[in-house]
N, C-alpha and C. Protein backbone atom coordinates (compact mmCIF):
# COMPACT_ATOMS: atom_id res chain seq x y z
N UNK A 1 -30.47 -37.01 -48.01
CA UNK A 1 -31.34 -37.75 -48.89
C UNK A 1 -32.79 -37.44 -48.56
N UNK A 2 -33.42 -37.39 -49.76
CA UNK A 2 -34.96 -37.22 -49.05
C UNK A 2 -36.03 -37.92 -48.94
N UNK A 3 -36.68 -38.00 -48.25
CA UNK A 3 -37.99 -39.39 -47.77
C UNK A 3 -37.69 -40.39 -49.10
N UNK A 4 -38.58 -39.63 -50.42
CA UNK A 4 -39.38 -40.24 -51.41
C UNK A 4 -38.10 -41.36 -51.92
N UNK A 5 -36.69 -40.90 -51.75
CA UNK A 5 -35.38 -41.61 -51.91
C UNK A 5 -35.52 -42.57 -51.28
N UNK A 6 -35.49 -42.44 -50.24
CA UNK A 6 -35.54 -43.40 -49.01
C UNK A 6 -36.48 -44.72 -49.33
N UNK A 7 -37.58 -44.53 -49.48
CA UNK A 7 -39.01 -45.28 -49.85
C UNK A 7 -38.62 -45.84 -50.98
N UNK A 8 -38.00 -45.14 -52.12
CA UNK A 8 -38.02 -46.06 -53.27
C UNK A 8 -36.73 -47.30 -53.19
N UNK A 9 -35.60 -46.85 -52.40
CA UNK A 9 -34.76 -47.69 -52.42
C UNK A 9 -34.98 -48.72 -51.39
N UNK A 10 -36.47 -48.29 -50.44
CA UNK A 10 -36.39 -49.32 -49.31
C UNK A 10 -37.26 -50.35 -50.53
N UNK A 11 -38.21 -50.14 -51.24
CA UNK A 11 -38.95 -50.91 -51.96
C UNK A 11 -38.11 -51.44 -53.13
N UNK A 12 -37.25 -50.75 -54.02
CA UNK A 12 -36.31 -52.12 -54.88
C UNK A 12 -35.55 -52.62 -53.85
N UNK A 13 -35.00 -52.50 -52.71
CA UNK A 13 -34.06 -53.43 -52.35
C UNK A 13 -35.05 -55.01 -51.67
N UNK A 14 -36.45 -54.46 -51.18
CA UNK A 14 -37.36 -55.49 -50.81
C UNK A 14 -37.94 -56.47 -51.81
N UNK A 15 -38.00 -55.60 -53.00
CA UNK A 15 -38.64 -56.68 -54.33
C UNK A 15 -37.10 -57.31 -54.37
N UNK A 16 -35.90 -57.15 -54.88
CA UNK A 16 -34.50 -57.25 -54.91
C UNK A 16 -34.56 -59.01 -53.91
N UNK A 17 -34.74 -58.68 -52.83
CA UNK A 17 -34.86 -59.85 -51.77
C UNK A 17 -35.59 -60.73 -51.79
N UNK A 18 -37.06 -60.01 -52.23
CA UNK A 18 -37.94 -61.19 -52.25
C UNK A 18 -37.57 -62.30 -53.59
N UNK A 19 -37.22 -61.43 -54.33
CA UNK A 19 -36.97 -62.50 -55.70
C UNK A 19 -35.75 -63.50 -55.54
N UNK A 20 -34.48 -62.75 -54.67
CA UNK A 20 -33.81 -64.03 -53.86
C UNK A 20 -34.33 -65.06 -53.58
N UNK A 21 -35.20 -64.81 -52.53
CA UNK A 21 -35.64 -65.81 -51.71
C UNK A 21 -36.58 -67.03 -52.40
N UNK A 22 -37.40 -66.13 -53.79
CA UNK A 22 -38.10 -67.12 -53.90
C UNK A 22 -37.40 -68.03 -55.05
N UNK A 23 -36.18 -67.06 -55.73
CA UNK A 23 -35.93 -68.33 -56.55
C UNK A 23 -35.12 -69.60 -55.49
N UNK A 24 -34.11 -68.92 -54.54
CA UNK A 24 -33.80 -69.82 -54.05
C UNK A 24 -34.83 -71.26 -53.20
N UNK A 25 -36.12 -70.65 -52.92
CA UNK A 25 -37.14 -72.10 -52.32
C UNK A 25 -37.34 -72.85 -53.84
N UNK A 26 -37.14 -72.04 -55.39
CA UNK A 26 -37.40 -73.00 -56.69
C UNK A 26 -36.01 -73.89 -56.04
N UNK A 27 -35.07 -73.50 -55.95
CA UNK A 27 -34.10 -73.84 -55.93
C UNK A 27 -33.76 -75.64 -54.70
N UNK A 28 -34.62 -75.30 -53.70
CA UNK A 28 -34.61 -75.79 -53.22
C UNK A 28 -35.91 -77.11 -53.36
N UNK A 29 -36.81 -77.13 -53.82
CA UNK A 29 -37.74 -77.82 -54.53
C UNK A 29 -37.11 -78.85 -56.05
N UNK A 30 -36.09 -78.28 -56.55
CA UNK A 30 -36.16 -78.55 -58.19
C UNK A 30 -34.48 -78.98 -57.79
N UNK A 31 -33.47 -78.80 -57.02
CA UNK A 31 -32.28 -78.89 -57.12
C UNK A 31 -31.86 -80.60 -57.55
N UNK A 32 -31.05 -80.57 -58.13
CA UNK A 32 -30.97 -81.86 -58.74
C UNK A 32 -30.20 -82.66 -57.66
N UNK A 33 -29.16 -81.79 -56.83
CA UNK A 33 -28.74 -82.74 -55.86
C UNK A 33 -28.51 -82.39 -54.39
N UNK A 34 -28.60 -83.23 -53.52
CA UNK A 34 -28.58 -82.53 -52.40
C UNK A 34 -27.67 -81.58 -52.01
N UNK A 35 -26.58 -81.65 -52.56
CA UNK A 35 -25.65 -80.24 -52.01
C UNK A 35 -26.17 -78.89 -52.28
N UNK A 36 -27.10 -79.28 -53.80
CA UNK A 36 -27.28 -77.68 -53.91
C UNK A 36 -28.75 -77.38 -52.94
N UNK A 37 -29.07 -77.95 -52.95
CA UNK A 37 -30.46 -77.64 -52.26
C UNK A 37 -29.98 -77.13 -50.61
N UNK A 38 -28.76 -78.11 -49.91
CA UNK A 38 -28.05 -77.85 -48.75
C UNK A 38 -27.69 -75.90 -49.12
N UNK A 39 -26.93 -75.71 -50.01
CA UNK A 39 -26.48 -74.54 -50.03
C UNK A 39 -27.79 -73.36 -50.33
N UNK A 40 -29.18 -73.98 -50.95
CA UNK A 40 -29.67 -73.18 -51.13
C UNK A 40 -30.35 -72.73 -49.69
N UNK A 41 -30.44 -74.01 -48.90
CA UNK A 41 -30.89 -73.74 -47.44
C UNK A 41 -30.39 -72.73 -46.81
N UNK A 42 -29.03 -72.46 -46.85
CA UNK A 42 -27.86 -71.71 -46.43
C UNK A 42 -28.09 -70.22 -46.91
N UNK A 43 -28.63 -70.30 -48.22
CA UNK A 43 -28.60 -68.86 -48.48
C UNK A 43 -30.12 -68.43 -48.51
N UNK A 44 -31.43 -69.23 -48.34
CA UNK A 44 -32.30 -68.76 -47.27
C UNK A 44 -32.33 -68.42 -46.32
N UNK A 45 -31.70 -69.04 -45.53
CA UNK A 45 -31.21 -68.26 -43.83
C UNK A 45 -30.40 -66.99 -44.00
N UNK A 46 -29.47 -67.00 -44.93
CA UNK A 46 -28.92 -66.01 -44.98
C UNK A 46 -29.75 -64.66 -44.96
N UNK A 47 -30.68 -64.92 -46.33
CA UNK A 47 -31.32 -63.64 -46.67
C UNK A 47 -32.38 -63.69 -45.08
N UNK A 48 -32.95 -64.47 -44.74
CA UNK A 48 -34.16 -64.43 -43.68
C UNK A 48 -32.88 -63.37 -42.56
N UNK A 49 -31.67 -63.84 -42.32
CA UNK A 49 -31.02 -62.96 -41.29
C UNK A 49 -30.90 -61.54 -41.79
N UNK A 50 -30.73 -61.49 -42.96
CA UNK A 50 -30.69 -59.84 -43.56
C UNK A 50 -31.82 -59.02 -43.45
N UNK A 51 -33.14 -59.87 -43.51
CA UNK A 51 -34.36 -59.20 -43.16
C UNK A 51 -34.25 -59.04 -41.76
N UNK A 52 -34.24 -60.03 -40.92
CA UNK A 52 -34.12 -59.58 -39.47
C UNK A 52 -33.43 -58.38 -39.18
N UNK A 53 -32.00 -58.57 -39.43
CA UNK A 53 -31.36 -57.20 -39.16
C UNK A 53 -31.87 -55.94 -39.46
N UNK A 54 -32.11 -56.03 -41.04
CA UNK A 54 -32.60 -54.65 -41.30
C UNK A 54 -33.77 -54.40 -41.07
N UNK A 55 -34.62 -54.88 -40.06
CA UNK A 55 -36.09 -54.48 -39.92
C UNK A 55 -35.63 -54.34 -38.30
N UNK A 56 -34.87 -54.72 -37.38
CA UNK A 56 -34.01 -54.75 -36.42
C UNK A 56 -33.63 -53.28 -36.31
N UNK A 57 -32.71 -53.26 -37.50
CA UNK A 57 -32.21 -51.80 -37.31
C UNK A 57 -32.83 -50.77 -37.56
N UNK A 58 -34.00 -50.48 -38.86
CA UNK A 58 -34.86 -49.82 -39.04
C UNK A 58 -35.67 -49.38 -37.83
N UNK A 59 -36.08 -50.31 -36.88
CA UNK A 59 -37.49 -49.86 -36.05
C UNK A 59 -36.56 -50.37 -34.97
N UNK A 60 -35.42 -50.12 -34.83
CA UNK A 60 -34.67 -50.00 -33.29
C UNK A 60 -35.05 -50.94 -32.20
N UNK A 61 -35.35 -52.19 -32.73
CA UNK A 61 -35.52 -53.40 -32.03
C UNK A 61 -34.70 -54.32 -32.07
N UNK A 62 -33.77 -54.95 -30.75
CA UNK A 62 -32.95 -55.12 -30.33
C UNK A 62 -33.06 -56.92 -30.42
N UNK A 63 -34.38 -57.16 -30.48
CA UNK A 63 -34.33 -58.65 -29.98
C UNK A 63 -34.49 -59.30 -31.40
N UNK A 64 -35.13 -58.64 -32.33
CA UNK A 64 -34.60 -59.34 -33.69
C UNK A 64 -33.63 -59.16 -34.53
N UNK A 65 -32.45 -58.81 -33.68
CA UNK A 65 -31.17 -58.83 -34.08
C UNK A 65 -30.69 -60.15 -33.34
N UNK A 66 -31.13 -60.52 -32.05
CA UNK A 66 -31.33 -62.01 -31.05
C UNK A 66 -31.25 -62.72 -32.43
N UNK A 67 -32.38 -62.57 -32.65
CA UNK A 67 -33.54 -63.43 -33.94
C UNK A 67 -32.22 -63.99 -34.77
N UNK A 68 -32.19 -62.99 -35.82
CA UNK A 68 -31.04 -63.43 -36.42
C UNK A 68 -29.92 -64.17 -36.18
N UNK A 69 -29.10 -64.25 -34.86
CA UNK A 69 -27.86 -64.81 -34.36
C UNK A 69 -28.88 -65.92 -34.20
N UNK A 70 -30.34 -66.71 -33.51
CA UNK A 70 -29.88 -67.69 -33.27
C UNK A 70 -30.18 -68.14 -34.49
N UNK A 71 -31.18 -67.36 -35.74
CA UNK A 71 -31.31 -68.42 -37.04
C UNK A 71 -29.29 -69.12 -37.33
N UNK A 72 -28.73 -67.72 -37.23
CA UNK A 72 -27.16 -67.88 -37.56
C UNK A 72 -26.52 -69.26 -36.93
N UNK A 73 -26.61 -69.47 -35.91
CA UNK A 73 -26.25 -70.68 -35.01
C UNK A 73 -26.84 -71.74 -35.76
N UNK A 74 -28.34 -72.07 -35.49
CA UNK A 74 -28.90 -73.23 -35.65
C UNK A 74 -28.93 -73.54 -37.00
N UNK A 75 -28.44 -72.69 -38.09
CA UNK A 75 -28.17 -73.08 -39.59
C UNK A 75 -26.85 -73.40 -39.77
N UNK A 76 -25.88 -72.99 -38.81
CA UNK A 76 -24.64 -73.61 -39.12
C UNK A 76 -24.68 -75.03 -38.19
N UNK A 77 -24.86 -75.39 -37.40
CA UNK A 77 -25.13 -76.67 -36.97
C UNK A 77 -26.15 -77.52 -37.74
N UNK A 78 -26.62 -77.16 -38.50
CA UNK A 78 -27.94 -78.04 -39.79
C UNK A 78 -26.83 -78.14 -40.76
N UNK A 79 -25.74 -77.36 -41.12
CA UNK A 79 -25.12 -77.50 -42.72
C UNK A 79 -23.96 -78.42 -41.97
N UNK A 80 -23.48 -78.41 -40.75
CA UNK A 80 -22.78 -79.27 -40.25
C UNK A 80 -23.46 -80.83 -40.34
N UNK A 81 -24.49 -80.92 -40.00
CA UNK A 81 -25.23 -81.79 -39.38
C UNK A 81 -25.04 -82.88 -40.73
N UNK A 82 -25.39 -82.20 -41.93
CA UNK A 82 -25.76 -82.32 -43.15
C UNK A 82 -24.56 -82.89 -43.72
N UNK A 83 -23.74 -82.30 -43.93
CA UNK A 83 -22.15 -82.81 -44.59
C UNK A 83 -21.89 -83.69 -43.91
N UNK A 84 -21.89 -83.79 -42.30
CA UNK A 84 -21.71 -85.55 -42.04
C UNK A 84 -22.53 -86.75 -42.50
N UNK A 85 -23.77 -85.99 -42.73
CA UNK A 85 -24.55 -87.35 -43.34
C UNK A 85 -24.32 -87.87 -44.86
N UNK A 86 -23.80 -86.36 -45.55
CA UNK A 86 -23.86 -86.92 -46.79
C UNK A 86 -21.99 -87.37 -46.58
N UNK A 87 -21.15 -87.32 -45.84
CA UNK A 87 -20.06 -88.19 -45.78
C UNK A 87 -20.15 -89.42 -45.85
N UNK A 88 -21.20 -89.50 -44.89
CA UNK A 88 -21.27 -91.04 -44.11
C UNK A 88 -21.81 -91.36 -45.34
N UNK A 89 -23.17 -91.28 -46.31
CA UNK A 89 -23.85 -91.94 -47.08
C UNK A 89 -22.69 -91.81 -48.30
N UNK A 90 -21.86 -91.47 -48.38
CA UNK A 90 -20.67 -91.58 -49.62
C UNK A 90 -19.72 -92.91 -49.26
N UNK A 91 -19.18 -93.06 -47.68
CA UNK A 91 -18.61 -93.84 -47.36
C UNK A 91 -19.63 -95.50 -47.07
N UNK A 92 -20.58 -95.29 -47.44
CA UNK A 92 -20.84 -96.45 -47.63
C UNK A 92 -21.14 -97.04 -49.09
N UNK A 93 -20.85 -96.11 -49.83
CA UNK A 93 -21.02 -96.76 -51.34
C UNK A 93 -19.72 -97.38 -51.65
């Protein structure tokens, strides 16, 4: 493949992401109920770990691949955290 390939697909896949990300923060601002806004949280972290990695793997840096695992951890203990509360606030209606 050659450079100018390279460059153009690194730049649609970055516009590609950014437009993820930002509909998902509309998403998270405007969501009508908390689950979706929970899931949109979920797939912010997601994409934020995909940037880590691939800027990780691109420039051969080891510790923001770290980066990523602990966003990975501390977002699955927040969506945990989260479904018990919205249990609990169901079981009291």
């Amino acid at each position: 493949m050659t450079p100018e390939f390279n460059t153009i697909a690194w730049i649609f896949c970055s516009v590609l992401v950014s437009l993820a990300f930002l509909m998902n923060l509309i998403r998270i601002f405007k969501g009508p109920s908390l689950s979706d806004r929970i899931v949109s949280i979920d797939l912010v972290a997601a994409i934020l770990m995909v940037v880590f990695m691939a800027t990780g793997v691109i420039q051969n840096n080891e510790f923001l691949l770290s980066v990523a695992l602990a966003i990975a951890i501390v977002v699955f203990f927040a969506t945990v955290a989260l479904a018990k509360y919205m249990n609990d606030k169901e079981d009291l209606k």
